[in-house]
Protein backbone atom coordinates (compact mmCIF):
# COMPACT_ATOMS: atom_id res chain seq x y z
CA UNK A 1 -5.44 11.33 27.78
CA UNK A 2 -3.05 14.16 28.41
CA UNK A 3 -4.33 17.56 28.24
CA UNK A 4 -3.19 21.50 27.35
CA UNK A 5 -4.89 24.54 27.27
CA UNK A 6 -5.00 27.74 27.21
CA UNK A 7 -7.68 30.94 27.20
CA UNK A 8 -8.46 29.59 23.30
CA UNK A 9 -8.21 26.04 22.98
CA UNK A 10 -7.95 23.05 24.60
CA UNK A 11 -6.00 19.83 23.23
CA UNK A 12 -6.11 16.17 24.25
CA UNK A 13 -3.07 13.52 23.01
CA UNK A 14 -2.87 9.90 23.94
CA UNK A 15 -0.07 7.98 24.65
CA UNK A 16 0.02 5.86 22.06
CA UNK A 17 1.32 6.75 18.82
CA UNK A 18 1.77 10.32 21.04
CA UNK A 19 -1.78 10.90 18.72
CA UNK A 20 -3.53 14.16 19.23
CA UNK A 21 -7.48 13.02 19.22
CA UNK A 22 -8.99 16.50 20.72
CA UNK A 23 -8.93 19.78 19.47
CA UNK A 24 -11.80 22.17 21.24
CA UNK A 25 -12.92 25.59 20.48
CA UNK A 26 -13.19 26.72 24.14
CA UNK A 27 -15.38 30.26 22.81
CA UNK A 28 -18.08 28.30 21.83
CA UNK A 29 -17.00 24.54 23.14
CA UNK A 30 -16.87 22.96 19.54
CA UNK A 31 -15.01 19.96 18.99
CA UNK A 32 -12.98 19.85 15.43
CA UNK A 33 -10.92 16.51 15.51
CA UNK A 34 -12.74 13.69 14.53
CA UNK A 35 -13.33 10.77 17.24
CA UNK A 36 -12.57 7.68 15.89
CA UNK A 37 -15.29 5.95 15.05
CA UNK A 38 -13.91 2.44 14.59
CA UNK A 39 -17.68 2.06 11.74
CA UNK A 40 -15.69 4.58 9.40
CA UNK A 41 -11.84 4.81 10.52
CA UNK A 42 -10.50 4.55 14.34
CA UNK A 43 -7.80 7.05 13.96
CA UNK A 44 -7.87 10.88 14.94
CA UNK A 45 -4.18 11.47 13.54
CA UNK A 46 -1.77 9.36 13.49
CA UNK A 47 2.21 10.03 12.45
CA UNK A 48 3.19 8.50 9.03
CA UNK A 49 7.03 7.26 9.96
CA UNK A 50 9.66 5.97 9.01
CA UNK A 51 7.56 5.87 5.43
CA UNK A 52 4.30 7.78 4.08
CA UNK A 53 1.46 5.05 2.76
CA UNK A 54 2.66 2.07 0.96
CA UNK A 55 6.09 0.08 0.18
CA UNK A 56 5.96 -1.46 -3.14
CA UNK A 57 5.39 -5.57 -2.54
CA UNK A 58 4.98 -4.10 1.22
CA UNK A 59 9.41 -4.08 1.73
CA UNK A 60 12.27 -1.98 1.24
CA UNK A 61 15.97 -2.99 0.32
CA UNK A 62 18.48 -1.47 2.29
CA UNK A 63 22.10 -2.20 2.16
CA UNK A 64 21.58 -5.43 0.19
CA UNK A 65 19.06 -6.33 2.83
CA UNK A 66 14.63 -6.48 2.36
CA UNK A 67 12.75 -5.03 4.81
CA UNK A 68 9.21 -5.04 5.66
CA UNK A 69 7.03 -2.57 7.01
CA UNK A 70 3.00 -1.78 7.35
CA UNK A 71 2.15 1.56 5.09
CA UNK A 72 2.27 4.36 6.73
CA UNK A 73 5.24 2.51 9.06
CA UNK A 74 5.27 1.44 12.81
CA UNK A 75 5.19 5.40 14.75
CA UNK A 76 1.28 5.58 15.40
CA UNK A 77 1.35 2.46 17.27
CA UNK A 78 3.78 2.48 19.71
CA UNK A 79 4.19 3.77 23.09
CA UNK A 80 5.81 7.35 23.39
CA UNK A 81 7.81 8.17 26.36
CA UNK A 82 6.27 11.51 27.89
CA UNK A 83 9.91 13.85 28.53
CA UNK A 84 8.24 17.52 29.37
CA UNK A 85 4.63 18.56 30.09
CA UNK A 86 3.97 22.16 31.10
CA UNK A 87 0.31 24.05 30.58
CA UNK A 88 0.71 25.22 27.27
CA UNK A 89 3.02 22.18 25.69
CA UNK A 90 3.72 18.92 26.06
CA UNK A 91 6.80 16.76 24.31
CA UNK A 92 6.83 12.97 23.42
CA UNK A 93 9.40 11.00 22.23
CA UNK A 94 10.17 8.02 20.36
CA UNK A 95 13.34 5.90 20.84
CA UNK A 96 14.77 2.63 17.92
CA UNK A 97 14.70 -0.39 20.02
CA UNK A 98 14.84 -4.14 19.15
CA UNK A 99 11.48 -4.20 17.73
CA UNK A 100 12.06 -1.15 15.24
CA UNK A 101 15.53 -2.71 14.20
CA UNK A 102 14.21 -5.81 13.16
CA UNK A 103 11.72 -3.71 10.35
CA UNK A 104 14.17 -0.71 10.31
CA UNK A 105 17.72 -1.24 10.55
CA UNK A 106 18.52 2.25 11.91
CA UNK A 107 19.45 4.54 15.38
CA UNK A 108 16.51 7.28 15.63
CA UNK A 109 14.90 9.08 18.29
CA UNK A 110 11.78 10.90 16.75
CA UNK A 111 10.24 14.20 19.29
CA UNK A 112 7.19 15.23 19.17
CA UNK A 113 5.68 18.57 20.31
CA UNK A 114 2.49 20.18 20.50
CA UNK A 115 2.30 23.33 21.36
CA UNK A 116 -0.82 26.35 22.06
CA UNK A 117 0.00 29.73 21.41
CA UNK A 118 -2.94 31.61 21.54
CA UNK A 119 -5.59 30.50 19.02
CA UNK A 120 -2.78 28.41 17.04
CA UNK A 121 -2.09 24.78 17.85
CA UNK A 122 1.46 24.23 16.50
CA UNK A 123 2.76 20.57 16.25
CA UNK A 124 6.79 19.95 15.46
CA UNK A 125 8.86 17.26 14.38
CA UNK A 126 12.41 16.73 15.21
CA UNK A 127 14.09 12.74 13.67
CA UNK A 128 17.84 12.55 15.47
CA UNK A 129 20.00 10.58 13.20
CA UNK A 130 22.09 8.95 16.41
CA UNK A 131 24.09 6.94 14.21
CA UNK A 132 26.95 7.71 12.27
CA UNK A 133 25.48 6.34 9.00
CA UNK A 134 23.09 8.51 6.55
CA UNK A 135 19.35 7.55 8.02
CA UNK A 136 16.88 7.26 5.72
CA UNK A 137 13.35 8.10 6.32
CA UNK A 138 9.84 9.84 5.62
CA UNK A 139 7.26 11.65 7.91
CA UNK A 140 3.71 12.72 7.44
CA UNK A 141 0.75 13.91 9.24
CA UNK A 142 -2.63 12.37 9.48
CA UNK A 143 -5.09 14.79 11.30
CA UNK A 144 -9.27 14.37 10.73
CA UNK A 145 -11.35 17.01 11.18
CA UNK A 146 -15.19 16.91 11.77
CA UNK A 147 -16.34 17.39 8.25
CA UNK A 148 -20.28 16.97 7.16
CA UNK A 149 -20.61 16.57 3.81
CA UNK A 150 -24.32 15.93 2.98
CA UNK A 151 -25.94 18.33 5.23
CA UNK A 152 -28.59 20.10 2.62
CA UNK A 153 -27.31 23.83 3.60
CA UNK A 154 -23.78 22.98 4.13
CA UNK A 155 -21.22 23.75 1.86
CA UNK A 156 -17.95 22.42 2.85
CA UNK A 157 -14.67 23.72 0.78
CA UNK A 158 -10.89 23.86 1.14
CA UNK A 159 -9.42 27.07 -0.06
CA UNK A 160 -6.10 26.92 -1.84
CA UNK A 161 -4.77 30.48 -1.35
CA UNK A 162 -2.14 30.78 -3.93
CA UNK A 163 -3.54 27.80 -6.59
CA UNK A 164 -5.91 28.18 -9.10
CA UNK A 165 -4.91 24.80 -10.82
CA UNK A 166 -4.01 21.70 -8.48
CA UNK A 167 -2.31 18.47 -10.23
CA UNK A 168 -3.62 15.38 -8.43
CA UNK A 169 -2.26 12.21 -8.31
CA UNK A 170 -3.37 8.60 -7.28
CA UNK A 171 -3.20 5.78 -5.95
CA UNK A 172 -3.75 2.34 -7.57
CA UNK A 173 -3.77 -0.54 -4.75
CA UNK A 174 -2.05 1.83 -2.11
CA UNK A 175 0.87 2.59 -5.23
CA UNK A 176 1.31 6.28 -6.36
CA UNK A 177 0.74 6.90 -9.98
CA UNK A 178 2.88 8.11 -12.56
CA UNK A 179 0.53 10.60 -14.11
CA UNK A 180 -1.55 13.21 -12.70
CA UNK A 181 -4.76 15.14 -13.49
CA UNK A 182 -5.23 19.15 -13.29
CA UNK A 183 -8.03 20.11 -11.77
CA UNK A 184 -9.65 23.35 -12.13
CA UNK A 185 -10.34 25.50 -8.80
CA UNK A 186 -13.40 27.64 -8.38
CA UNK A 187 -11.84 30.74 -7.09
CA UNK A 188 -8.95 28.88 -5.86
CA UNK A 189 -11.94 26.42 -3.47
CA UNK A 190 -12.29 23.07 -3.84
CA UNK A 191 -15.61 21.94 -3.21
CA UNK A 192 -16.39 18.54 -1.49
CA UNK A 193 -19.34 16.20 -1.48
CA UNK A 194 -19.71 12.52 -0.54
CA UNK A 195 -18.41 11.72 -3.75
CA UNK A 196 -15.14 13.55 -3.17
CA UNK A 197 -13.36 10.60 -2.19
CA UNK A 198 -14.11 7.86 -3.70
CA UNK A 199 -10.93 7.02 -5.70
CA UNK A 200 -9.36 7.53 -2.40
CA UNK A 201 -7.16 10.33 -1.56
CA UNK A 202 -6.11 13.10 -3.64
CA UNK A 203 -2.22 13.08 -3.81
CA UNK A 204 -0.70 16.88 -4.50
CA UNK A 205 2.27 17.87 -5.67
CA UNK A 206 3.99 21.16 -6.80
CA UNK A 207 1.59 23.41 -4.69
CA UNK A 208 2.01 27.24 -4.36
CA UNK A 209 -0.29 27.32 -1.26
CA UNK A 210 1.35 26.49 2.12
CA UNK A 211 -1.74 27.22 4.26
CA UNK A 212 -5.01 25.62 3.26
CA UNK A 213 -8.31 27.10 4.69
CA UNK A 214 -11.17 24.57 5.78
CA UNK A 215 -14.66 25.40 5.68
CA UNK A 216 -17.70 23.33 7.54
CA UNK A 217 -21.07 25.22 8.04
CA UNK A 218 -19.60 28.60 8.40
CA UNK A 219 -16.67 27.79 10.58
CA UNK A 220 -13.15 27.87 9.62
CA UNK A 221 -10.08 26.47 10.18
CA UNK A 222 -6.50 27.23 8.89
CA UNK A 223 -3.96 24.84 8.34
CA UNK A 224 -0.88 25.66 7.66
CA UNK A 225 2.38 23.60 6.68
CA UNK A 226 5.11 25.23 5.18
CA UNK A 227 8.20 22.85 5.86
CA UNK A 228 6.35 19.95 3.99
CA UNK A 229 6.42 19.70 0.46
CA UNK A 230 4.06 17.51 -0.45
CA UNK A 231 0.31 17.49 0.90
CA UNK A 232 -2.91 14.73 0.61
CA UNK A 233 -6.69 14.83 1.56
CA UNK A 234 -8.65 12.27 2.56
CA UNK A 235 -11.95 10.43 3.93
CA UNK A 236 -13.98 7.56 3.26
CA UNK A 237 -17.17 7.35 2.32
CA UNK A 238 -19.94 7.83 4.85
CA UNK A 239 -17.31 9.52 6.92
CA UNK A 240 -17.81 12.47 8.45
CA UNK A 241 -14.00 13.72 8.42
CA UNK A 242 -11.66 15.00 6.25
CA UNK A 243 -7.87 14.28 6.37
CA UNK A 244 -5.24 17.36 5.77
CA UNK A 245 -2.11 15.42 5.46
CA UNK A 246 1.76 17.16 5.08
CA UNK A 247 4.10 14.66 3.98
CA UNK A 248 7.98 14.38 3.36
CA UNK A 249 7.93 11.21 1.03
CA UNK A 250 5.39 9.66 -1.03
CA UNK A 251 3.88 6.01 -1.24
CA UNK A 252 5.94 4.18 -3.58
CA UNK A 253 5.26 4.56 -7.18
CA UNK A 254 3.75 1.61 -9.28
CA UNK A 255 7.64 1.75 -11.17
CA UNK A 256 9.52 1.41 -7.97
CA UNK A 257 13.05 -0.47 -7.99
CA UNK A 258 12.34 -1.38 -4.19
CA UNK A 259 15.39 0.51 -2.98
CA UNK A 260 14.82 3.15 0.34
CA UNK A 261 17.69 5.57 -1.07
CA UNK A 262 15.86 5.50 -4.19
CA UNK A 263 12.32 6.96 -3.00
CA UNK A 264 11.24 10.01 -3.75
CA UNK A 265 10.80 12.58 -1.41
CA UNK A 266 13.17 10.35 1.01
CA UNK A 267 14.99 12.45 3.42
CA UNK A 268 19.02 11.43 4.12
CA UNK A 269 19.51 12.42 7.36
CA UNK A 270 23.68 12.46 7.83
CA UNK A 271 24.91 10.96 11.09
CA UNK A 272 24.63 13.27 14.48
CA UNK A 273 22.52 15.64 12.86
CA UNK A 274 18.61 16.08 12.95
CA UNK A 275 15.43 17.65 10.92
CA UNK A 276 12.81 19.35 11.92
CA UNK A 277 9.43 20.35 10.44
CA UNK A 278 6.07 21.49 11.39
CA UNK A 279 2.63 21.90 10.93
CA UNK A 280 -0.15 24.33 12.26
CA UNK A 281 -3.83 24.86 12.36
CA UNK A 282 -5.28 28.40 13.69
CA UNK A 283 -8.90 28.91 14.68
């Protein structure tokens, strides 16, 4: 485990998948990111790259060519190579190699930083395109935070800031839907319960917020993630932990041609040039 901290907070990432499994409170020692309980889920947040969830038939066509890949690709199980560690940062990188090529026929180097600045945890995303040919590619977020949902007094609730009216989508055997339901916020919170999740994860798109606010037993936690335009919640049930996912890029829908250019919410990436995007959470 590789540690930073600061006066506020103190973070712990692993190696693998660069994953950030640790997030503490140091003013009163309190421990927000879930542990990975391997009963319920044994992730604490993995990256979603070079796709978000599922590939329709589980493969992409590319250039005439079919590709396979798990959902939520191949990042959050490889090895990162550690480039710069100081007190308050640390930077992890990902390079294509002959395993990647063989699932995704492109020239990539994804960076990963995580950085404190004084209560705020900030974690940034930068893909290289190092080839000369558009790259195609999506990238999400995965983080779990300690979440108790059937405590008798508690009363946990997300906050949508600037949404009154969310339109959730689904997923049908790991597809996206076509359709979506509006649901009705009380004032602007969404409520959850044990039941929240049981048609898996809600799916938004089209939101005005770009901070959520996370409630558990009277402690709160802002998340904030401007530079993605989509966003997903999830847990399972019996799970103590709820999911606030950004994502570029979508799980294919149930329609899909099978085509990687085609997806939505893809990003082309021209040659020798790069993207960034990041995600916060303040305490």
């Amino acid at each position: 485990m590789h540690t930073i901290e600061n006066e506020f907070l103190s973070i712990g990432i692993v190696q693998k998948g660069a994953e950030l499994r640790s997030v503490v409170d140091k003013r009163d020692n309190y421990e927000w990111m879930w542990q990975a309980d391997e009963r319920y889920w044994a992730k604490s947040s993995p990256i979603l790259f070079p796709i978000v969830g599922a590939l329709k038939e589980g493969r992409f066509i590319c250039n005439d060519q079919s590709y396979s890949l798990p959902r939520h690709g191949f990042a959050r199980d490889n090895d990162f190579e550690l480039v710069e560690k100081t007190e308050t940062s640390i930077i992890f990188s990902l390079q294509d190699n002959e395993s990647t090529k063989r699932c995704f026929p492109f020239d990539f180097s994804l960076r990963l930083r995580y950085e404190l600045k004084g209560n705020k945890l900030e974690v940034s995303y930068t893909v290289f395109n190092q080839g000369i040919d558009q790259l195609y590619f999506s990238l999400g977020a995965h983080p779990a935070f300690n979440c108790f949902f059937n405590q008798v007094d508690d009363r946990s609730y997300l906050e949508f800031p600037s949404d009154d009216i969310v339109e959730r989508y689904y997923l049908h055997d790991n597809l996206l839907s076509t359709t979506y339901n509006k649901i009705k916020l009380e004032n602007r919170r969404l409520y959850l319960n044990s039941d929240s999740f049981k048609e898996d994860a809600w799916i938004f798109k089209n939101l005005n917020s770009t901070t959520v606010n996370l409630t558990v037993n009277n402690r709160q936690l802002t998340f904030e993630f401007e530079r993605f335009p989509y966003f997903a919640i999830w847990s399972v049930m019996g799970g103590s932990f709820i999911c606030l996912e950004p994502w570029q890029g979508l799980p294919d829908h149930e329609n899909h041609n099978l085509l990687f250019s085609e997806k939505e919410g893809i990003v082309k990436l021209e040659g020798r040039t790069s993207w960034e995007a990041n995600w916060s959470i303040v305490l």
